[in-house]
N, C-alpha and C. Protein backbone atom coordinates (compact mmCIF):
# COMPACT_ATOMS: atom_id res chain seq x y z
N UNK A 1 3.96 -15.01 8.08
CA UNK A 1 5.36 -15.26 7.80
C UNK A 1 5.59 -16.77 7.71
N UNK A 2 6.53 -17.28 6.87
CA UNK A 2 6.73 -18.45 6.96
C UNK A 2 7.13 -19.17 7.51
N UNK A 3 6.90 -20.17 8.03
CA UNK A 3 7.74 -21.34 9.17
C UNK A 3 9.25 -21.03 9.14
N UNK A 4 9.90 -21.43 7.68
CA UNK A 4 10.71 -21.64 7.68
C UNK A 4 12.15 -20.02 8.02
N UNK A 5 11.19 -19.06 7.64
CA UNK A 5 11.63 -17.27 8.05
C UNK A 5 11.48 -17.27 9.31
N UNK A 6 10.96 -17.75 10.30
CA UNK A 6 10.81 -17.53 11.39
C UNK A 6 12.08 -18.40 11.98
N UNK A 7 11.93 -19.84 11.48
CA UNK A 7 13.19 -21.03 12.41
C UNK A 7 14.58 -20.13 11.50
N UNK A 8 14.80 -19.42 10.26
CA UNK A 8 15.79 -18.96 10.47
C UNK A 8 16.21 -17.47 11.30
N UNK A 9 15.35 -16.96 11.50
CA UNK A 9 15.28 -15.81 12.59
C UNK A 9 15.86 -16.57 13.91
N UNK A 10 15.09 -17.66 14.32
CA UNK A 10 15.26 -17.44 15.81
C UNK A 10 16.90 -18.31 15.67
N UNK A 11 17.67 -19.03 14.75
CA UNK A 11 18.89 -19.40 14.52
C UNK A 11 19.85 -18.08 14.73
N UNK A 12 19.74 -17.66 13.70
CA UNK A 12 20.44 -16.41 13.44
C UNK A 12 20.26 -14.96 13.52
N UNK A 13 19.58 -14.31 15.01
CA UNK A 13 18.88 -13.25 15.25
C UNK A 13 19.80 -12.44 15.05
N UNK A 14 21.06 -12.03 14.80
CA UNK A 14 21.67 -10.50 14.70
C UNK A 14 22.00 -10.89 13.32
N UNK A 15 21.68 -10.92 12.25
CA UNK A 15 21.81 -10.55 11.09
C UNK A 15 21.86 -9.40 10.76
N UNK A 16 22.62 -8.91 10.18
CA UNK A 16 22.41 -6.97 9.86
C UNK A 16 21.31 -7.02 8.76
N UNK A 17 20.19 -5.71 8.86
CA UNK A 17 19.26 -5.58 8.22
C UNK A 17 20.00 -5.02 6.60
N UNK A 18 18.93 -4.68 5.36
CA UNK A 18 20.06 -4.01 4.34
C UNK A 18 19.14 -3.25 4.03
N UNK A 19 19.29 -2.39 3.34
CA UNK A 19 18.44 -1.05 2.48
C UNK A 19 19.13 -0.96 1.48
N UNK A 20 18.34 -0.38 0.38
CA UNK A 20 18.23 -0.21 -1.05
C UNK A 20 18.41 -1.09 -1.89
N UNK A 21 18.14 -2.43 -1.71
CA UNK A 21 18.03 -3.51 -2.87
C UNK A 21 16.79 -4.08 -2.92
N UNK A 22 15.64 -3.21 -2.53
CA UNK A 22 14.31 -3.33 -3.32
C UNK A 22 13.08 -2.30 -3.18
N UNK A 23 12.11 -2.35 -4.05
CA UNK A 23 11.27 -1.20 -3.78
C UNK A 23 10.05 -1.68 -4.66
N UNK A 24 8.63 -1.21 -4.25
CA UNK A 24 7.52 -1.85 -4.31
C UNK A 24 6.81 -0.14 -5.25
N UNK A 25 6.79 -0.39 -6.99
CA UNK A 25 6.17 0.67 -7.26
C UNK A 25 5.01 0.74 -7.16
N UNK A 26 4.55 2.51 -7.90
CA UNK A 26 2.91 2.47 -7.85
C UNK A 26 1.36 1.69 -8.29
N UNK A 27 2.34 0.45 -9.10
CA UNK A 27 1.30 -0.44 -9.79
C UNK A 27 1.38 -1.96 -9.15
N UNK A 28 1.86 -2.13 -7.48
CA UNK A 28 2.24 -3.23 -7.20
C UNK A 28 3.45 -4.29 -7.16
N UNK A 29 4.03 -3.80 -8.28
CA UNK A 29 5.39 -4.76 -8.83
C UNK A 29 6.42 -4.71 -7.88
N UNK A 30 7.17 -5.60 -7.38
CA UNK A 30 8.33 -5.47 -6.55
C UNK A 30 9.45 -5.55 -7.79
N UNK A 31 10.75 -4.81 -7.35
CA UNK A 31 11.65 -4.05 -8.14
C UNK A 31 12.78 -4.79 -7.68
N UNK A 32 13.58 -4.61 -8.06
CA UNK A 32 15.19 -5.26 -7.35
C UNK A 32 15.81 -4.07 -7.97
N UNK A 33 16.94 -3.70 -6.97
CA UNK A 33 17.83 -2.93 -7.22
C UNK A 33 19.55 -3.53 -7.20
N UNK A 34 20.20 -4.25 -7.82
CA UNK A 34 21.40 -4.96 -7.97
C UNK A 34 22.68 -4.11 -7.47
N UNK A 35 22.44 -2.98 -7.81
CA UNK A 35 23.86 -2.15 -7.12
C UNK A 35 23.48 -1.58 -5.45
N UNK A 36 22.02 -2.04 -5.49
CA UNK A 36 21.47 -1.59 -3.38
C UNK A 36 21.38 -0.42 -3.82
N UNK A 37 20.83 0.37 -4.87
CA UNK A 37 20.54 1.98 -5.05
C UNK A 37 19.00 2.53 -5.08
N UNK A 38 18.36 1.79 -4.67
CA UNK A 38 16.95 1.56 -4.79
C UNK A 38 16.49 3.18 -3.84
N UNK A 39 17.40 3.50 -2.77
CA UNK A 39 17.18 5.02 -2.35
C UNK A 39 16.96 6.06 -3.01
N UNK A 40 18.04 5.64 -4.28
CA UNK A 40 18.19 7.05 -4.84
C UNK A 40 17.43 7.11 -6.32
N UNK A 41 16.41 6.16 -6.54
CA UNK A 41 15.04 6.47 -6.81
C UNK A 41 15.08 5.92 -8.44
N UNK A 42 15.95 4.94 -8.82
CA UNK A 42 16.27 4.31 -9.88
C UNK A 42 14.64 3.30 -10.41
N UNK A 43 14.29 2.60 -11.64
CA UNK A 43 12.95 1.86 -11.41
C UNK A 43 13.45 0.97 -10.98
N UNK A 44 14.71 -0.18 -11.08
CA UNK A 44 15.38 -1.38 -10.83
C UNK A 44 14.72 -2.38 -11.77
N UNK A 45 14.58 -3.49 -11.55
CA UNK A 45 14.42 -4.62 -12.20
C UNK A 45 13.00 -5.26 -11.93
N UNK A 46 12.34 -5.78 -12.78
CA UNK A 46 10.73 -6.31 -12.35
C UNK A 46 11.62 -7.68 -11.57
N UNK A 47 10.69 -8.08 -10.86
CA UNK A 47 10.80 -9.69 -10.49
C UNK A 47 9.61 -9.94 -10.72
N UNK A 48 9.82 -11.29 -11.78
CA UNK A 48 8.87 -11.76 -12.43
C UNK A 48 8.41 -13.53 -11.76
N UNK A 49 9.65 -14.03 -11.57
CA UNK A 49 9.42 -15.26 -10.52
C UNK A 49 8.12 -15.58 -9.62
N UNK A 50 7.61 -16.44 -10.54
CA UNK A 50 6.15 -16.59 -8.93
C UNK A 50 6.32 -17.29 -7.82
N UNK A 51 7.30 -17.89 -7.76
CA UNK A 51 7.60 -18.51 -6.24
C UNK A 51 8.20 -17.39 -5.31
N UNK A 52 9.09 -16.77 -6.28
CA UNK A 52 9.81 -15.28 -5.58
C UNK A 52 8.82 -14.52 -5.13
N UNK A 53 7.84 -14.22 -6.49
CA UNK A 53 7.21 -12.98 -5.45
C UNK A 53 6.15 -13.53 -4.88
N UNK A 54 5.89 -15.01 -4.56
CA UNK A 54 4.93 -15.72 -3.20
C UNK A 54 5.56 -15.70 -2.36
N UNK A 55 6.93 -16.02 -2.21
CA UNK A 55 7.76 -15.73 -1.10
C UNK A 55 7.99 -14.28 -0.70
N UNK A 56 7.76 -13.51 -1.11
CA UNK A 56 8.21 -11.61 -1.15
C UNK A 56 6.48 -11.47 -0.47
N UNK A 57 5.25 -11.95 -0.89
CA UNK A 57 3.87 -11.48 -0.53
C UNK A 57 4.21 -12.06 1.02
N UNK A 58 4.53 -13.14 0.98
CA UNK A 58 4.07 -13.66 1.98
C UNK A 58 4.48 -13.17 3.36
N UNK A 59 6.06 -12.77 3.04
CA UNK A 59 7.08 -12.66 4.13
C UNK A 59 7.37 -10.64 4.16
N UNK A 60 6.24 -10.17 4.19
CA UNK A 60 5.77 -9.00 4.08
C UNK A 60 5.69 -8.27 5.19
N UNK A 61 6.22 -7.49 5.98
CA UNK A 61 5.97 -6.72 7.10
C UNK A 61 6.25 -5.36 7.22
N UNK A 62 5.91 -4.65 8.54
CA UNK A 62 6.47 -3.59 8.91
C UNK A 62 7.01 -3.26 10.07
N UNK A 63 8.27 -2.42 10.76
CA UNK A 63 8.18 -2.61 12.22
C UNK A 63 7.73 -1.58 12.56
N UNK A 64 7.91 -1.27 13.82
CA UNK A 64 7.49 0.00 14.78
C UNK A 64 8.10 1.24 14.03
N UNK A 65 8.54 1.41 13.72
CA UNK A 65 8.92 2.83 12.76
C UNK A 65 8.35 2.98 11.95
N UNK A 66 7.09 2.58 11.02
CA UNK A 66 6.89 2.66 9.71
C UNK A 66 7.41 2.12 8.83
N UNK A 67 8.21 1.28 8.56
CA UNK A 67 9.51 1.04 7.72
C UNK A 67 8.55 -0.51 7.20
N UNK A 68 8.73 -0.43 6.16
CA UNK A 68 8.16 -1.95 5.71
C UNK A 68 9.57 -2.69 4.78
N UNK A 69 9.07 -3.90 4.90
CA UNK A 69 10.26 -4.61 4.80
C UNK A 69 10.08 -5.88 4.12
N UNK A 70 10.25 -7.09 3.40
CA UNK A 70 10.71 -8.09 3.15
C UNK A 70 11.52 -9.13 3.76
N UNK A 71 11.05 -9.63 4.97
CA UNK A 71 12.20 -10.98 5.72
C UNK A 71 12.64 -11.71 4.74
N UNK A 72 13.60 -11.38 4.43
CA UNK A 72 14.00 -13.25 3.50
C UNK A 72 15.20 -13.28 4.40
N UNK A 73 14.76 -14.57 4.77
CA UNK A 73 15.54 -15.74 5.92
C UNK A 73 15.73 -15.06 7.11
N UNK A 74 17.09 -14.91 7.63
CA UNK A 74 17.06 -14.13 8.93
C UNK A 74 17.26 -12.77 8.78
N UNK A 75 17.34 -12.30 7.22
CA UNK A 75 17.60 -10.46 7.43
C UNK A 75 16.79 -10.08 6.93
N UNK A 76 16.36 -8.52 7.24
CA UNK A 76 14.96 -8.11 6.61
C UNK A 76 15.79 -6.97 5.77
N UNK A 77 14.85 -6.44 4.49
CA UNK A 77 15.21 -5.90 3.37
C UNK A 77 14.16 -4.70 3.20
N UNK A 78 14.43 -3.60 3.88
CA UNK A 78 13.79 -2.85 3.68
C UNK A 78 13.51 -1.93 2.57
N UNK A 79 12.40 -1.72 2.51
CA UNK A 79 12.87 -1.20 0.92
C UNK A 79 11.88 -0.16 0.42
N UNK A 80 11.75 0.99 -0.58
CA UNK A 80 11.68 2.29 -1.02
C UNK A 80 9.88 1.85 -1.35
N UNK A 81 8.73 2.55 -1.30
CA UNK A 81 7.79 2.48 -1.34
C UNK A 81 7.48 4.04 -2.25
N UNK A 82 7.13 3.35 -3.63
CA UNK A 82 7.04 4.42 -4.35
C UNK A 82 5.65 5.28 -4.44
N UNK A 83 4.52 4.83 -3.60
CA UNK A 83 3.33 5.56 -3.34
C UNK A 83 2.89 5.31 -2.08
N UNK A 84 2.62 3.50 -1.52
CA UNK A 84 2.60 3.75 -0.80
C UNK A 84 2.83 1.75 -0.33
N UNK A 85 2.31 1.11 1.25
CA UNK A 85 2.49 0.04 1.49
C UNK A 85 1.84 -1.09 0.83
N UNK A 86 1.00 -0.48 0.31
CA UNK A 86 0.49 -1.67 -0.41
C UNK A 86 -0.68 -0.82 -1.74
N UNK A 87 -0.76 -1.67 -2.79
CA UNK A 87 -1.44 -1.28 -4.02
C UNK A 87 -2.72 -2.02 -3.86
N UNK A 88 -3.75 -1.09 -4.24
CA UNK A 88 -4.81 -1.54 -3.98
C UNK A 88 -5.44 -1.79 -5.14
N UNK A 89 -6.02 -3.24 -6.06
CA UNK A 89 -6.74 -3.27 -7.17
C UNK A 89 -8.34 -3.59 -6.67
N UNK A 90 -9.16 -3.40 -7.71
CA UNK A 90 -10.33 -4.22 -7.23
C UNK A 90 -10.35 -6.00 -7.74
N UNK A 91 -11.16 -6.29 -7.04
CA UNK A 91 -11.28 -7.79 -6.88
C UNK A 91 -11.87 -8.00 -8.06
N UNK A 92 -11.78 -9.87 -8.50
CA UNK A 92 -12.22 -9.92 -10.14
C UNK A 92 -13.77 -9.78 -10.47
N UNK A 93 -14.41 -9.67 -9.38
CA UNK A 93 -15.86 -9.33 -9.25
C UNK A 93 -16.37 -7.94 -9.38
N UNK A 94 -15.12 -7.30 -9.06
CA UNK A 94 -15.29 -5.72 -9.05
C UNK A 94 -16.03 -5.21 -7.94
N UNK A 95 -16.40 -5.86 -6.64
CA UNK A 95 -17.09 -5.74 -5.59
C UNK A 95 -16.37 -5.36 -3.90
N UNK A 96 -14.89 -5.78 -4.17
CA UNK A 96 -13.86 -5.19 -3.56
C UNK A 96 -12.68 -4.96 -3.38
N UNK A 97 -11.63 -4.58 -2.98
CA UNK A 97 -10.43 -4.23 -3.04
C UNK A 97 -9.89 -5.97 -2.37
N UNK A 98 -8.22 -5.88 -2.99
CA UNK A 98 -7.58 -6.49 -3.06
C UNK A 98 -6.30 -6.11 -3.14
N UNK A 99 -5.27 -6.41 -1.76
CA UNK A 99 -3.56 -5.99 -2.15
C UNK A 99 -2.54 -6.62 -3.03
N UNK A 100 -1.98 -5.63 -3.36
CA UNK A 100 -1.10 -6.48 -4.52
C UNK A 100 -0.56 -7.96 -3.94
N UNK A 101 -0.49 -7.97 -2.56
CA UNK A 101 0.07 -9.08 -2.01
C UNK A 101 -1.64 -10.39 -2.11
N UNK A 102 -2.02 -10.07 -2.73
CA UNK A 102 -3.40 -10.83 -2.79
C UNK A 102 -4.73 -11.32 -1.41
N UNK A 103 -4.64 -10.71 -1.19
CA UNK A 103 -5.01 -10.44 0.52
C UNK A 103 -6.48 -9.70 0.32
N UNK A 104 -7.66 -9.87 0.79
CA UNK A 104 -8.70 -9.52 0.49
C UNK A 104 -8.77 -8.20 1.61
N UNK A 105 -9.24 -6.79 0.96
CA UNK A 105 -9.61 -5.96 2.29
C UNK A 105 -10.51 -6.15 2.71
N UNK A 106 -10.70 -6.19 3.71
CA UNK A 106 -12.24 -6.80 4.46
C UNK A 106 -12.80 -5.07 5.53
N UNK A 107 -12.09 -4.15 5.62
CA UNK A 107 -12.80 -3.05 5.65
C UNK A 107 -11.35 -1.51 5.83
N UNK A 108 -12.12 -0.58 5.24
CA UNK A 108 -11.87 0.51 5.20
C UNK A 108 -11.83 1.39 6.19
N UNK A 109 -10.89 2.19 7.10
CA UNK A 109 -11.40 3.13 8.18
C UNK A 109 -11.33 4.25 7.66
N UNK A 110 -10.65 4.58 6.61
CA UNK A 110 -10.72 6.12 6.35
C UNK A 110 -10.19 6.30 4.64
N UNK A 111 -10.06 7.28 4.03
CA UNK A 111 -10.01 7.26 2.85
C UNK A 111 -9.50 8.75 2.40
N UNK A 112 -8.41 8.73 1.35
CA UNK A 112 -7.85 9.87 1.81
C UNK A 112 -7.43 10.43 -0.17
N UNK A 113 -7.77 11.49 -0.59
CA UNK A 113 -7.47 11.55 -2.34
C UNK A 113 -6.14 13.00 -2.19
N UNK A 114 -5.76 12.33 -3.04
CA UNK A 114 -4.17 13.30 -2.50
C UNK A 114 -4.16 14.95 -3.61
N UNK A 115 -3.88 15.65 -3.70
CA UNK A 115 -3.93 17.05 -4.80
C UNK A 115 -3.56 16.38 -6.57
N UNK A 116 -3.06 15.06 -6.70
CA UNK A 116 -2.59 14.64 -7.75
C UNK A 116 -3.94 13.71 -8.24
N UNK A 117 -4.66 13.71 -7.19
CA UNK A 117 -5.90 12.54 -8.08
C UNK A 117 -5.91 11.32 -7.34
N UNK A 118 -5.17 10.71 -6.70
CA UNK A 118 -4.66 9.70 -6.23
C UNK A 118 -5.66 9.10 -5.24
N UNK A 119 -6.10 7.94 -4.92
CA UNK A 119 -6.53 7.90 -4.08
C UNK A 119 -6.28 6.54 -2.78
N UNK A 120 -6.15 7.00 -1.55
CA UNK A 120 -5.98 6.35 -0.51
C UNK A 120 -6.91 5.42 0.32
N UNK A 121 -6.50 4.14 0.84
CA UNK A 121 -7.54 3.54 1.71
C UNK A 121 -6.53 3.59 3.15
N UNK A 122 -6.94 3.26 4.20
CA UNK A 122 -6.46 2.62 5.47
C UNK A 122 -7.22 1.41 5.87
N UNK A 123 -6.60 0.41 5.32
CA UNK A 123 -6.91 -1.01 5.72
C UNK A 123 -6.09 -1.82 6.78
N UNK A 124 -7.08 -2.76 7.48
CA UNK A 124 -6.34 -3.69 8.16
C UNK A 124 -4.67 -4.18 7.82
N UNK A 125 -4.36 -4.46 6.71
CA UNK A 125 -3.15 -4.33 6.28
C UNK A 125 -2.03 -3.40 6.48
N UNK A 126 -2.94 -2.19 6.11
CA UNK A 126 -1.70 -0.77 6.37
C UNK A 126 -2.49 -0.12 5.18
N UNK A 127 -1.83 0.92 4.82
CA UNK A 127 -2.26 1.86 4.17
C UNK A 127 -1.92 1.13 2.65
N UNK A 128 -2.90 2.03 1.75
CA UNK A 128 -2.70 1.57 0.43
C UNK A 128 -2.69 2.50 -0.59
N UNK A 129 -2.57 2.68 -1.74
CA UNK A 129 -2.72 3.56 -3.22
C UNK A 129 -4.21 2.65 -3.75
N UNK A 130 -4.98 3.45 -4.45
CA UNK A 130 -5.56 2.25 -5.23
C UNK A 130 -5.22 2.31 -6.52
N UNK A 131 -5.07 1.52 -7.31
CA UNK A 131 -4.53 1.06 -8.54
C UNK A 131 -4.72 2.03 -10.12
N UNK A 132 -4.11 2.87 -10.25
CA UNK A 132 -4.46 4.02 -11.31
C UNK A 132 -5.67 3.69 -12.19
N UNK A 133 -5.71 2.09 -12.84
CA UNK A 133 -6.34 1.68 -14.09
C UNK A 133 -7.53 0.76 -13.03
N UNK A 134 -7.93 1.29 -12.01
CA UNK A 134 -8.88 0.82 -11.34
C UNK A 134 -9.44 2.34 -10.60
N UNK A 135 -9.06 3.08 -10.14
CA UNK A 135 -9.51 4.11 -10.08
C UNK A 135 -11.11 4.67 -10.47
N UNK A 136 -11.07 4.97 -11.62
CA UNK A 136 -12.29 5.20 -12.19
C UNK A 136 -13.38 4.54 -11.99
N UNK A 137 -13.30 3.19 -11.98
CA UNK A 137 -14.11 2.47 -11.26
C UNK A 137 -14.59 2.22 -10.24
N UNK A 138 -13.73 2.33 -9.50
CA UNK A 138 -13.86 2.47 -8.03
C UNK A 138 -14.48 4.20 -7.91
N UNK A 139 -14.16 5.16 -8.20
CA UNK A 139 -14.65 6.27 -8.09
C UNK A 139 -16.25 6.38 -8.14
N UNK A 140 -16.45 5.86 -9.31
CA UNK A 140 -18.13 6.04 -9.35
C UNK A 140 -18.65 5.04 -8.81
N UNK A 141 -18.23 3.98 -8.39
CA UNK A 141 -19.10 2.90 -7.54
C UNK A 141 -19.79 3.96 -5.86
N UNK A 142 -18.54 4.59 -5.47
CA UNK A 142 -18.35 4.82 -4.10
C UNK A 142 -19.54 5.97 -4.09
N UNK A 143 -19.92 6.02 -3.01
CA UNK A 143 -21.45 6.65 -2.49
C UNK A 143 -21.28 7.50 -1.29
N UNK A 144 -21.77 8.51 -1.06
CA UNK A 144 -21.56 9.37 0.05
C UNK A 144 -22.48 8.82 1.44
N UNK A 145 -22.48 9.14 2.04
CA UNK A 145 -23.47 8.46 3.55
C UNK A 145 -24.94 8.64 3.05
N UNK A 146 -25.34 9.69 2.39
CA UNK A 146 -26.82 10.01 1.88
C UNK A 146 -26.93 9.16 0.75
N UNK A 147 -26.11 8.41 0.25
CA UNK A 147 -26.52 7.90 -1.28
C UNK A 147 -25.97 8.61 -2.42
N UNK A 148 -25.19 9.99 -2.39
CA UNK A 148 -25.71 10.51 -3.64
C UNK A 148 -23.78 9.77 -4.32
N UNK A 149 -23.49 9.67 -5.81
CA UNK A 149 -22.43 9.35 -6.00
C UNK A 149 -21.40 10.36 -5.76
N UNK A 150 -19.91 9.54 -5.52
CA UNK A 150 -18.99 10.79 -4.91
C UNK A 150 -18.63 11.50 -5.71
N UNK A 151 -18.52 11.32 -7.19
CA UNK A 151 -18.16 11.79 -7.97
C UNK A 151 -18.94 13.38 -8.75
N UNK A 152 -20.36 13.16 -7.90
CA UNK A 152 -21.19 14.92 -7.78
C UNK A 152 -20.44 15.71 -6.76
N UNK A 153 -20.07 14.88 -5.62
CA UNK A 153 -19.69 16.05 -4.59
C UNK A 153 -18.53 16.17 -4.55
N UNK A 154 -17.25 16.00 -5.38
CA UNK A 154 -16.08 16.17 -4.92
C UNK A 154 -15.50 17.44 -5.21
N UNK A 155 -16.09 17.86 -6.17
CA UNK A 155 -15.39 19.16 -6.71
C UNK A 155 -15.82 20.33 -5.10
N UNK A 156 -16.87 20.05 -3.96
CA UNK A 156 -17.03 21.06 -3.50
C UNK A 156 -16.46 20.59 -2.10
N UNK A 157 -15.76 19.93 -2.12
CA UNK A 157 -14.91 18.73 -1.02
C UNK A 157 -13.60 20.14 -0.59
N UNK A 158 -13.63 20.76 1.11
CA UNK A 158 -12.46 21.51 0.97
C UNK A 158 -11.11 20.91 1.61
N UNK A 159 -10.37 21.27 1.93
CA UNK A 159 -9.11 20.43 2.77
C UNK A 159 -9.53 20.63 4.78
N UNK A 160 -10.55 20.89 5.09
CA UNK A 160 -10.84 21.40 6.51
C UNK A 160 -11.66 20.22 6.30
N UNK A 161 -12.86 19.39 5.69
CA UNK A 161 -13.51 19.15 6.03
C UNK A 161 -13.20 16.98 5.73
N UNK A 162 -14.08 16.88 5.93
CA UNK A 162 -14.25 15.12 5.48
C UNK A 162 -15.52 14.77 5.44
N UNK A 163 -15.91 13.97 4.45
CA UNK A 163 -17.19 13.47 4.18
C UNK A 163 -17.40 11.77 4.54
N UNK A 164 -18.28 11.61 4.83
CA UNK A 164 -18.60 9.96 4.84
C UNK A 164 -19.06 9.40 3.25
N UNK A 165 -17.91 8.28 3.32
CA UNK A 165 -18.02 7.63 1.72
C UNK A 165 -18.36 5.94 2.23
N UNK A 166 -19.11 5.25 1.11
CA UNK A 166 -18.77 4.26 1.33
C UNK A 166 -18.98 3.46 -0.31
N UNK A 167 -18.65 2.19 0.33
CA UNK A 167 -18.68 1.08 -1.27
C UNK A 167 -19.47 0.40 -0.91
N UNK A 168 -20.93 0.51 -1.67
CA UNK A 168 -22.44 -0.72 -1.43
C UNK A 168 -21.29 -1.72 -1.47
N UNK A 169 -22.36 -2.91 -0.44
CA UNK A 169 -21.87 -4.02 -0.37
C UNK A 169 -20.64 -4.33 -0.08
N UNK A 170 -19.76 -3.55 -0.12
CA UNK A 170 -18.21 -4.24 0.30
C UNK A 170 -17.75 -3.27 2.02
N UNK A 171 -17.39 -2.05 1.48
CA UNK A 171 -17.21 -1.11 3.19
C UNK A 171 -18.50 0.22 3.28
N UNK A 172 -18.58 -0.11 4.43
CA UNK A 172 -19.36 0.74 5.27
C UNK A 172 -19.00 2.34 5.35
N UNK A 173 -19.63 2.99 5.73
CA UNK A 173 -19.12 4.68 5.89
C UNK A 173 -17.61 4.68 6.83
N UNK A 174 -16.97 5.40 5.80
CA UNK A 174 -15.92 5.77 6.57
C UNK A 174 -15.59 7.28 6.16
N UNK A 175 -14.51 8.22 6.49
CA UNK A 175 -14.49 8.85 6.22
C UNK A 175 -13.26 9.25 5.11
N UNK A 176 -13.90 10.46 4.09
CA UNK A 176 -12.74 11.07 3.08
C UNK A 176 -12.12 12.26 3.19
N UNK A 177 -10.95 12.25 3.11
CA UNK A 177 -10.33 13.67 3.19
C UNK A 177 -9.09 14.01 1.60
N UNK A 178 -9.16 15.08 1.98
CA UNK A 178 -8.26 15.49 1.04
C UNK A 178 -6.85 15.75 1.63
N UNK A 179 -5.86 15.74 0.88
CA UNK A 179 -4.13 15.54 1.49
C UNK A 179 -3.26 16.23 0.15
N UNK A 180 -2.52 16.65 0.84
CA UNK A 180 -1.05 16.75 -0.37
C UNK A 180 -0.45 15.67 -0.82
N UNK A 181 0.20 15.01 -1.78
CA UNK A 181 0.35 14.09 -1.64
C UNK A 181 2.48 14.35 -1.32
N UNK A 182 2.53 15.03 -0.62
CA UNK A 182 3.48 15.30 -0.16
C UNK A 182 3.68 15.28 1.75
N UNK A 183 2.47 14.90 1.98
CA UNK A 183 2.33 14.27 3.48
C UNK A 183 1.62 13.29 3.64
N UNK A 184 1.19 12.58 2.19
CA UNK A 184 0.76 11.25 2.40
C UNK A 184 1.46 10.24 3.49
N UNK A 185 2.65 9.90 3.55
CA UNK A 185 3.66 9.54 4.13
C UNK A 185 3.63 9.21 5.43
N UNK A 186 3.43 10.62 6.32
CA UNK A 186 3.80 10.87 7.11
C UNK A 186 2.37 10.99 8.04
N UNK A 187 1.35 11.42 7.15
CA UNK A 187 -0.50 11.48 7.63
C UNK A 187 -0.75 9.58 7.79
N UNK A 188 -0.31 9.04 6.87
CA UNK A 188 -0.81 7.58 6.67
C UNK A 188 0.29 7.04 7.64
N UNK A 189 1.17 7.25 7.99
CA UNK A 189 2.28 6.02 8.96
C UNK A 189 3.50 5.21 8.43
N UNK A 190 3.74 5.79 7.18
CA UNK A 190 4.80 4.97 7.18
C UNK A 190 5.93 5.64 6.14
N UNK A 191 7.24 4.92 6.12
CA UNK A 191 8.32 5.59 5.38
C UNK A 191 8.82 5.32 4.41
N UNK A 192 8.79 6.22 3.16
CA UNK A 192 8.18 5.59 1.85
C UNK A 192 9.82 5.62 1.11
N UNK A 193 11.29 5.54 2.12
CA UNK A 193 12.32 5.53 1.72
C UNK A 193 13.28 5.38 3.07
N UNK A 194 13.21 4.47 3.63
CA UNK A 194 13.55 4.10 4.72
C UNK A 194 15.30 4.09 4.89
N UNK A 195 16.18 4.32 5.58
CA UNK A 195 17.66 4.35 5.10
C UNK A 195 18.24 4.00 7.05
N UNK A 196 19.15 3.40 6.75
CA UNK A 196 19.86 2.59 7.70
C UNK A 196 20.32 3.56 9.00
């Protein structure tokens, strides 16, 4: 967080928090919502600003509820998470993941592909989506604990069980499961429409 988000926090600590004037879609982009309707599931506005959205990466959190948020200055801006806390691309090496907030993952604990195709990490960060148009790539890199690629064994993958996956060279075995992606949400920790 930034120096300067923090000296206005500890100035002005009862600021009222706000909901629905922003939301983080499935490809990374932070959204603005101008009428605060960002709940009721509108796309809103790109923010294209790079100081804005260095200031939006930077000043990035979540609290004890799940609820992730945006500090700017002393009020935090919680806001609608359209897959999930953070978007996961691969790195320009193609050797590992990277959050939309530009933040290197440095390891994986578990890994989770939802009934839609989708697929999940749990990183030091928080939970993530990985990036649709990175997907594929990432799919056939990833290796089961024996070596063989994941992409032989998934079709016989059931919802009872979990396999050990990993990515040569970047994360170690962790484990994969399968999910609805209708309890992604709530399996991963956090609240993907947070309201006052």
């Amino acid at each position: 967080m930034d120096p300067s988000v923090k000296d206005a926090i500890a100035r002005w600590p009862d600021v009222p928090a706000v909901f629905g004037w922003l939301s983080l879609d499935a490809r990374g982009r932070w959204r603005l919502h101008p009428q605060g309707l960002a709940a009721q599931g509108g796309p809103g506005e790109s923010i294209t600003n790079t100081q804005i959205l260095g200031f939006i990466n930077r000043n990035y959190e979540r609290d004890d509820a799940g609820r992730w948020f945006f500090q700017n200055g002393p009020q935090r801006v919680y806001l609608r998470l359209d897959a999930a806390p953070y978007v996961l691309r691969l790195s320009d090496d193609n050797r590992r993941l990277v959050t939309h907030t530009d933040v290197a993952v440095e390891t994986v604990s578990s890994w989770w592909l939802d009934d839609a195709g989708q697929l999940y990490a749990t990183t030091p960060q928080g939970p993530g989506i990985v990036l649709d148009r990175d997907l594929p790539a990432l799919l056939e890199r990833l290796v089961t604990q024996d070596g063989a690629p994941l992409l032989d064994v998934l079709d016989g993958l059931t919802p009872e069980q979990a396999i050990g996956i990993a990515l040569p060279g970047a994360y170690s075995v962790s484990p994969l499961r399968l999910i609805k992606q209708a309890d992604v949400a709530a399996t991963l920790g956090f609240q993907a429409n947070p309201t006052a």
